[in-house]
C-alpha atoms as a PDB file:
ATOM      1  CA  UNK A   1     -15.370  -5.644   3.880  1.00  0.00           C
ATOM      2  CA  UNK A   2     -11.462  -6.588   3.187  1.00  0.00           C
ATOM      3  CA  UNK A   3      -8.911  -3.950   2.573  1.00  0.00           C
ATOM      4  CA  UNK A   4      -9.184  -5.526  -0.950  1.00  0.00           C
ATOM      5  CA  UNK A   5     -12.292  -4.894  -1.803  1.00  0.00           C
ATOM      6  CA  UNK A   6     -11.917  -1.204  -0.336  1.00  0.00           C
ATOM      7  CA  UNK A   7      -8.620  -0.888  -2.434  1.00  0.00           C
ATOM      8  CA  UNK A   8     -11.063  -1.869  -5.348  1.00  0.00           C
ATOM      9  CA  UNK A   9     -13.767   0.552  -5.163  1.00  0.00           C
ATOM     10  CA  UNK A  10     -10.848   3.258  -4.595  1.00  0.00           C
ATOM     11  CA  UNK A  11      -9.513   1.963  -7.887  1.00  0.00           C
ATOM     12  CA  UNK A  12     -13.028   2.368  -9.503  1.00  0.00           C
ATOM     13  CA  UNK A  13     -13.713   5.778  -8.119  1.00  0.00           C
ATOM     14  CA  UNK A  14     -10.406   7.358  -9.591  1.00  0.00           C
ATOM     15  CA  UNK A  15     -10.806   5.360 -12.729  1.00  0.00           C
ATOM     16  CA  UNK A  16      -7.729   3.314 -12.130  1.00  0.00           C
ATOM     17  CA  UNK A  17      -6.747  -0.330 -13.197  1.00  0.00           C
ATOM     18  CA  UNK A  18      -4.581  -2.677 -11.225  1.00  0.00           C
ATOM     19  CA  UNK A  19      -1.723  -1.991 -13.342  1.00  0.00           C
ATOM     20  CA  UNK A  20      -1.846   1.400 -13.247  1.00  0.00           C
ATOM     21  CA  UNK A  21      -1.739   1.347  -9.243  1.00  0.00           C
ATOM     22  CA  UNK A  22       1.177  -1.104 -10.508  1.00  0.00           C
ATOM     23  CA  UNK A  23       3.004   1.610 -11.993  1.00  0.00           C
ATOM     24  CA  UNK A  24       2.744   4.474  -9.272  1.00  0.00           C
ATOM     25  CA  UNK A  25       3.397   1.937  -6.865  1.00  0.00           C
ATOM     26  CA  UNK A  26       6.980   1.221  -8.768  1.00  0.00           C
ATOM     27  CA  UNK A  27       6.089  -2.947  -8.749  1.00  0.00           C
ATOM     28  CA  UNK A  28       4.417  -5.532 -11.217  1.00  0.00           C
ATOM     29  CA  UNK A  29       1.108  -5.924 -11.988  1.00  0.00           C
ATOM     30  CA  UNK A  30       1.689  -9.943 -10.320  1.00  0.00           C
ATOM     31  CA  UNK A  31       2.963  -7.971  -7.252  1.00  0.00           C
ATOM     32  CA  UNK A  32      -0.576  -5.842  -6.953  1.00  0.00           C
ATOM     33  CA  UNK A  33      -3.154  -9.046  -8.430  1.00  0.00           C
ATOM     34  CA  UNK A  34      -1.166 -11.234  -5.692  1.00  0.00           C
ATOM     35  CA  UNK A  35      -1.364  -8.812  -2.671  1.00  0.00           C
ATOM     36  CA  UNK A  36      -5.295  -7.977  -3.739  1.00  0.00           C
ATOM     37  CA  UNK A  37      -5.931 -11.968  -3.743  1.00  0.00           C
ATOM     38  CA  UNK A  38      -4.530 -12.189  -0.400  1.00  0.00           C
ATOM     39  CA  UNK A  39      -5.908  -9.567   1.297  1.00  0.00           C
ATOM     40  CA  UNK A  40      -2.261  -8.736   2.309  1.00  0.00           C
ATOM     41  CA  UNK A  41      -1.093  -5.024   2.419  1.00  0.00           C
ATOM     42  CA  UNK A  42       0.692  -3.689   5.293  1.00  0.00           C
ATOM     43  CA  UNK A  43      -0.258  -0.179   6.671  1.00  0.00           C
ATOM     44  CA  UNK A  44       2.786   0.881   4.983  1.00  0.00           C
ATOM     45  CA  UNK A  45       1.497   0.247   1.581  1.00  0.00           C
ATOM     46  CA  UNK A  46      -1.698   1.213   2.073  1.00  0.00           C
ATOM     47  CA  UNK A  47      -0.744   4.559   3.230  1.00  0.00           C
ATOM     48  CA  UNK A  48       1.465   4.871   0.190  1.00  0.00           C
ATOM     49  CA  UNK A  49      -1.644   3.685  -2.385  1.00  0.00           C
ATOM     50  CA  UNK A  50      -3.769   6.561  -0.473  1.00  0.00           C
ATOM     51  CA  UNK A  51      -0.732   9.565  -0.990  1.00  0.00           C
ATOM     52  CA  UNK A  52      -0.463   8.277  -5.168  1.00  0.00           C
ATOM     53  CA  UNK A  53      -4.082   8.211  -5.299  1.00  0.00           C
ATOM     54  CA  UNK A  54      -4.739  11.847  -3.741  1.00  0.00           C
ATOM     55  CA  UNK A  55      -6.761  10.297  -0.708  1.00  0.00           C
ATOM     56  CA  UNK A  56      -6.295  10.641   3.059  1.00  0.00           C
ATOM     57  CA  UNK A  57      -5.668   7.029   4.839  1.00  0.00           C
ATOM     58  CA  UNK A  58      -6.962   6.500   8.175  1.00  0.00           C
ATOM     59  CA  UNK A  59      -8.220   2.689   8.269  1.00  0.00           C
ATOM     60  CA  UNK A  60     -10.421   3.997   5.878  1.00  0.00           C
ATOM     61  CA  UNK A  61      -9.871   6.123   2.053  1.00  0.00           C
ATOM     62  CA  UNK A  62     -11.737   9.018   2.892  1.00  0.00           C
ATOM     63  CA  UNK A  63     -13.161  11.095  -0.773  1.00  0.00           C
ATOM     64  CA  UNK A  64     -13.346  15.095  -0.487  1.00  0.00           C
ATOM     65  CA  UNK A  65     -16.485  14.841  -0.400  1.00  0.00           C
ATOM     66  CA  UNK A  66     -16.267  12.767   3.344  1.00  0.00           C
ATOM     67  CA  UNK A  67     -17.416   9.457   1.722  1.00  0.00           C
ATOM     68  CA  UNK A  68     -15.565   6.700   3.847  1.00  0.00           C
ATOM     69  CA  UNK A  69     -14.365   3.025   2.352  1.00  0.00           C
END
């Protein structure tokens, strides 16, 4: 499974769109659609998108509950 497609299900399980993540990211909506097409996020970034989506980040989103993605 890409980071993409992990990114994704996040998005799903907090009810999020693209462009929302957009928004608390501070970019476009082009700038998140691009990055999730390319499979391209830096560990950077995807530490950030865990911190504005409430979830830990370590090579995985891990839920309160313990579920791993």
């Amino acid at each position: 499974m890409g980071m993409s497609e992990k990114i994704k299900i996040l998005l799903i399980k907090k009810n999020m769109s693209e462009v929302q993540l957009s928004v608390l990211l501070g970019t476009s909506p082009q700038n998140v659609y691009n990055k999730l097409k390319r499979d391209n996020f830096s560990e950077k970034e995807l530490k950030e998108i865990a911190n504005k989506l409430n979830v830990e980040y370590e090579g995985f989103f891990i839920f309160d509950d313990g579920t791993k993605i």
